[in-house]
N, C-alpha and C. Protein backbone atom coordinates (compact mmCIF):
# COMPACT_ATOMS: atom_id res chain seq x y z
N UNK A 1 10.72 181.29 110.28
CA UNK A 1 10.39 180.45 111.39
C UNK A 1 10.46 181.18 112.73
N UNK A 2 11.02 182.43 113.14
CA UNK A 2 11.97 182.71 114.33
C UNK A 2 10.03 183.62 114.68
N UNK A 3 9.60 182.96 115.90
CA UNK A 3 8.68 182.97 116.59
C UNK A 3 7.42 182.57 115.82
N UNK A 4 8.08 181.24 115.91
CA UNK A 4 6.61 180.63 114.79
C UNK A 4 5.68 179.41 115.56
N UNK A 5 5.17 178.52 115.28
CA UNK A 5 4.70 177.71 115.80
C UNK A 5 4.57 176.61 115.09
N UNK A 6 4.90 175.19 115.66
CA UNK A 6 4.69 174.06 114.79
C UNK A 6 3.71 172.97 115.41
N UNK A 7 3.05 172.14 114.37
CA UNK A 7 2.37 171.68 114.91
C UNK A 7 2.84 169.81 114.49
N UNK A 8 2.65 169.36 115.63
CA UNK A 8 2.66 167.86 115.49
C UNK A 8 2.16 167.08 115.66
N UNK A 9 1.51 166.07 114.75
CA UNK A 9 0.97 164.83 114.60
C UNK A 9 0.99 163.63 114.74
N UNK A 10 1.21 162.50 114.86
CA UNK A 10 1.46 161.27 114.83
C UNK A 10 0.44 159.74 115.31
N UNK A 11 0.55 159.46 114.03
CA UNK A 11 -0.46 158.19 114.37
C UNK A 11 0.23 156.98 114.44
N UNK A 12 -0.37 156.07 115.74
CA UNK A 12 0.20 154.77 115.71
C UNK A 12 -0.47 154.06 114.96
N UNK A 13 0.37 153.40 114.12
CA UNK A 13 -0.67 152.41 112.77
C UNK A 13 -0.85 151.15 113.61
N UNK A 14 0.06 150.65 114.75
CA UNK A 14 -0.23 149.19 115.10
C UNK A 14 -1.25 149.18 116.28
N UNK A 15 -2.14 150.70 116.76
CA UNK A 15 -2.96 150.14 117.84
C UNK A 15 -4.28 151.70 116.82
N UNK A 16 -4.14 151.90 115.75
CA UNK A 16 -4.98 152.67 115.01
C UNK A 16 -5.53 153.70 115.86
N UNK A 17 -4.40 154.65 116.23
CA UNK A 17 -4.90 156.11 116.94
C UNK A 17 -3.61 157.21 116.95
N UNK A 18 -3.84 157.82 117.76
CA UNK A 18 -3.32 159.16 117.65
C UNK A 18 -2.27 158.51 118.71
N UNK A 19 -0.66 158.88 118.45
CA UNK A 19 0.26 158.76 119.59
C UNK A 19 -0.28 159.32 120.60
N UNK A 20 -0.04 158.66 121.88
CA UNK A 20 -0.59 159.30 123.15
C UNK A 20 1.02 159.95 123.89
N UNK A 21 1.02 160.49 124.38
CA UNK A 21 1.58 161.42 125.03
C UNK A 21 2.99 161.30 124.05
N UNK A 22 2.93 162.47 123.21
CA UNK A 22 4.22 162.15 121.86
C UNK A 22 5.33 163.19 122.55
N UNK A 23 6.53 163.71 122.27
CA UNK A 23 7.67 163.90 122.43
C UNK A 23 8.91 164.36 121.27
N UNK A 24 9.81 165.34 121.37
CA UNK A 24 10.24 165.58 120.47
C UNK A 24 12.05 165.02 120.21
N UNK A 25 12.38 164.22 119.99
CA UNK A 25 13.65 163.72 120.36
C UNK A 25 15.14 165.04 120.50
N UNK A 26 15.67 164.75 121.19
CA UNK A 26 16.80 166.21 121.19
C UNK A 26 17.54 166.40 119.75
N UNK A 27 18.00 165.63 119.16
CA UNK A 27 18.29 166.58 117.58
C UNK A 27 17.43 167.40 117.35
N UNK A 28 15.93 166.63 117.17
CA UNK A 28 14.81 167.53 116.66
C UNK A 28 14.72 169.33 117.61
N UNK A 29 15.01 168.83 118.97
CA UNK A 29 14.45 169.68 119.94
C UNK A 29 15.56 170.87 119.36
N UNK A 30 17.00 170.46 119.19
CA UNK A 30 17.58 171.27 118.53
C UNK A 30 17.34 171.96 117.38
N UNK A 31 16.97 171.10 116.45
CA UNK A 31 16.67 171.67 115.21
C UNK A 31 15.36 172.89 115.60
N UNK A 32 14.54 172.78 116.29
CA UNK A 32 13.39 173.69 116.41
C UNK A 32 14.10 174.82 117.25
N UNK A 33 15.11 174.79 118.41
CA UNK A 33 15.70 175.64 118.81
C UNK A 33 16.45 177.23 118.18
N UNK A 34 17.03 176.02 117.47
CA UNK A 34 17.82 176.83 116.20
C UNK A 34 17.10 177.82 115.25
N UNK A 35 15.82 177.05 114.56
CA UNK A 35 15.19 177.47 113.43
C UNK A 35 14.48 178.92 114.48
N UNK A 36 14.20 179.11 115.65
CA UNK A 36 13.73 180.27 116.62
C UNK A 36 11.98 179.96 116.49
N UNK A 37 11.73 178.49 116.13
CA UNK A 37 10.59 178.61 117.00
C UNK A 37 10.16 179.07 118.30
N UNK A 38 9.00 179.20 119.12
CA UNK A 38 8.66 179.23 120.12
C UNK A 38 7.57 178.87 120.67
N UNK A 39 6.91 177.71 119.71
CA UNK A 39 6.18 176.90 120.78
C UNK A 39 5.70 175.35 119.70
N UNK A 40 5.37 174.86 120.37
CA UNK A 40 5.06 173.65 119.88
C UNK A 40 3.82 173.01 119.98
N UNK A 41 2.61 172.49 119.36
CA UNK A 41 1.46 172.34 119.65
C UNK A 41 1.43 170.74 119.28
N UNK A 42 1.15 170.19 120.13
CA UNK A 42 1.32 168.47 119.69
C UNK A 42 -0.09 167.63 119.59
N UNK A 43 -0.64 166.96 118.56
CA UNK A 43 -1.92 166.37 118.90
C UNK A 43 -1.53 165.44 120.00
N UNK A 44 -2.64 164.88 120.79
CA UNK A 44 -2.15 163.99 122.47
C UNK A 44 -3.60 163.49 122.25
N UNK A 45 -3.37 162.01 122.65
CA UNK A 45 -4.78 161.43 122.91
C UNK A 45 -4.77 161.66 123.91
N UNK A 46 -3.96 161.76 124.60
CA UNK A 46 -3.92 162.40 126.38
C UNK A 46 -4.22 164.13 126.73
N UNK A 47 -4.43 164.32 125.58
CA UNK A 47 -4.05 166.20 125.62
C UNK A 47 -5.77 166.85 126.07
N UNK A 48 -5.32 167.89 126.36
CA UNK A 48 -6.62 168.49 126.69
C UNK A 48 -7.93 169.04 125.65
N UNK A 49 -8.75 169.72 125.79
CA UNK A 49 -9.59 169.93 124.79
C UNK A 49 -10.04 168.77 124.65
N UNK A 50 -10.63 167.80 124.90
CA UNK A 50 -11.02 166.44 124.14
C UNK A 50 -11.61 166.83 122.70
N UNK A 51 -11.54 165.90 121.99
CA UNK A 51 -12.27 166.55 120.80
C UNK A 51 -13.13 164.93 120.57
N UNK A 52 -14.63 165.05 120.50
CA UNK A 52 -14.88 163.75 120.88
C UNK A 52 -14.92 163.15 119.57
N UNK A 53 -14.97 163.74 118.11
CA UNK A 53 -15.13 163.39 117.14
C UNK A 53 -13.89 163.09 115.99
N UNK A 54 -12.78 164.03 116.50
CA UNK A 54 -11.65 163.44 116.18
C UNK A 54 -11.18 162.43 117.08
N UNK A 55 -11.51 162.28 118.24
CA UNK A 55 -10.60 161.29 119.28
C UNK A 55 -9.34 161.83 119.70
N UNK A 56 -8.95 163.20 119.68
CA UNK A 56 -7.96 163.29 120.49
C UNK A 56 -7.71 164.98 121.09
N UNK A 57 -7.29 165.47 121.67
CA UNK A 57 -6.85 166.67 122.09
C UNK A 57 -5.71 167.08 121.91
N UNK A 58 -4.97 168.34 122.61
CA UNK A 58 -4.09 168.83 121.61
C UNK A 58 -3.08 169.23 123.50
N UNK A 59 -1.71 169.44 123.05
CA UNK A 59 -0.59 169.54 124.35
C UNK A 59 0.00 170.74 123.44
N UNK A 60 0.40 171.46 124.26
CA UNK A 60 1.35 172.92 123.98
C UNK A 60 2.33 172.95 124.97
N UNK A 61 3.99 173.05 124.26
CA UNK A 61 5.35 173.13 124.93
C UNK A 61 5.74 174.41 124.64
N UNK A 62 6.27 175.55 125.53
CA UNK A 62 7.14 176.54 125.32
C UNK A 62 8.57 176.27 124.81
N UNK A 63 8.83 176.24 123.60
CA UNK A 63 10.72 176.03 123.01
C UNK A 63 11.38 176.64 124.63
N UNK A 64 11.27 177.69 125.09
CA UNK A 64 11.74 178.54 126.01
C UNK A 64 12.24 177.70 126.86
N UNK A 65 10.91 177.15 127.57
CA UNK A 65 11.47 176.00 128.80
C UNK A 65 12.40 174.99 128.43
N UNK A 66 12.16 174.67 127.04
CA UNK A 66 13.51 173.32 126.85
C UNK A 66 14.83 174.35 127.19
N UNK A 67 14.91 175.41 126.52
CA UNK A 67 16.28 176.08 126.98
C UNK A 67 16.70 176.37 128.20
N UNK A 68 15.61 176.47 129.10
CA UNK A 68 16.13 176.89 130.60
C UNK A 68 16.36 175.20 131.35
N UNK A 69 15.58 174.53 130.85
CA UNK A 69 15.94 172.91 131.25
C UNK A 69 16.92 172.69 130.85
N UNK A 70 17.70 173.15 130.06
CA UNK A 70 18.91 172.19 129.03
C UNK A 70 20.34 172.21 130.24
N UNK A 71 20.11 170.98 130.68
CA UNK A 71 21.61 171.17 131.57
C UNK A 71 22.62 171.25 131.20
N UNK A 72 23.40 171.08 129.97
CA UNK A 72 24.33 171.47 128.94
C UNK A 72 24.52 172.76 128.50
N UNK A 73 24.05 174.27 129.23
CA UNK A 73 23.80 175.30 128.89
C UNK A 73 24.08 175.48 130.30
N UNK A 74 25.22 176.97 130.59
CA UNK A 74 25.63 177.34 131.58
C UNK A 74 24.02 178.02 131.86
N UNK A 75 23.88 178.44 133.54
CA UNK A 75 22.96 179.34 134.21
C UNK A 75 23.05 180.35 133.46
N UNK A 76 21.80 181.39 133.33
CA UNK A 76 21.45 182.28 132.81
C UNK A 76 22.78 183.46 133.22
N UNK A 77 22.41 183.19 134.53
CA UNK A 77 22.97 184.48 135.69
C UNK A 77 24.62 184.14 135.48
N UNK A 78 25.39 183.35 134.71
CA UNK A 78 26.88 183.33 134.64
C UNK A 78 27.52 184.32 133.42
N UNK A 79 28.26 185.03 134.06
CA UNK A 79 29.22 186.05 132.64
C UNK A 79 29.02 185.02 131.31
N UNK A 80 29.09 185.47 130.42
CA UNK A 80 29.09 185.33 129.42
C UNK A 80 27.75 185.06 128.48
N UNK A 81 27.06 185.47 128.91
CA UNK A 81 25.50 185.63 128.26
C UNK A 81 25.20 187.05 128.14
């Protein structure tokens, strides 16, 4: 897994389409942390690329940035890193 890429899907069955702007919950975000992914490719009915024949486009997250966002993680720049 350690610099891999995953890709994610999700359909809403109660309005019959592609989740629109989907999200990865923080266990998960952990679990992908851990495993050393580094990026994440999400289908988005909101996402770019339209694709007019599937109905949806596609969103890309850097793992990276969740780590520099994670306010539970001392600054880069502090001893002990």
């Amino acid at each position: 897994m350690i610099h891999g890429t995953i890709y994610l899907y999700g359909w809403d069955v109660m309005l019959n389409r592609v989740v629109q702007n989907p999200s990865v919950c923080i266990m998960c975000r952990r679990a992908i942390i851990n495993a050393g992914l580094e990026q994440i490719i999400y289908a988005d009915a909101d996402g770019i690329s339209f694709d007019r024949i599937a109905g949806y486009g596609y969103r890309a997250e850097n793992v990276a940035d969740w780590v520099l966002a994670d306010e539970e993680l001392p600054p880069l720049d502090q001893p002990g890193y």
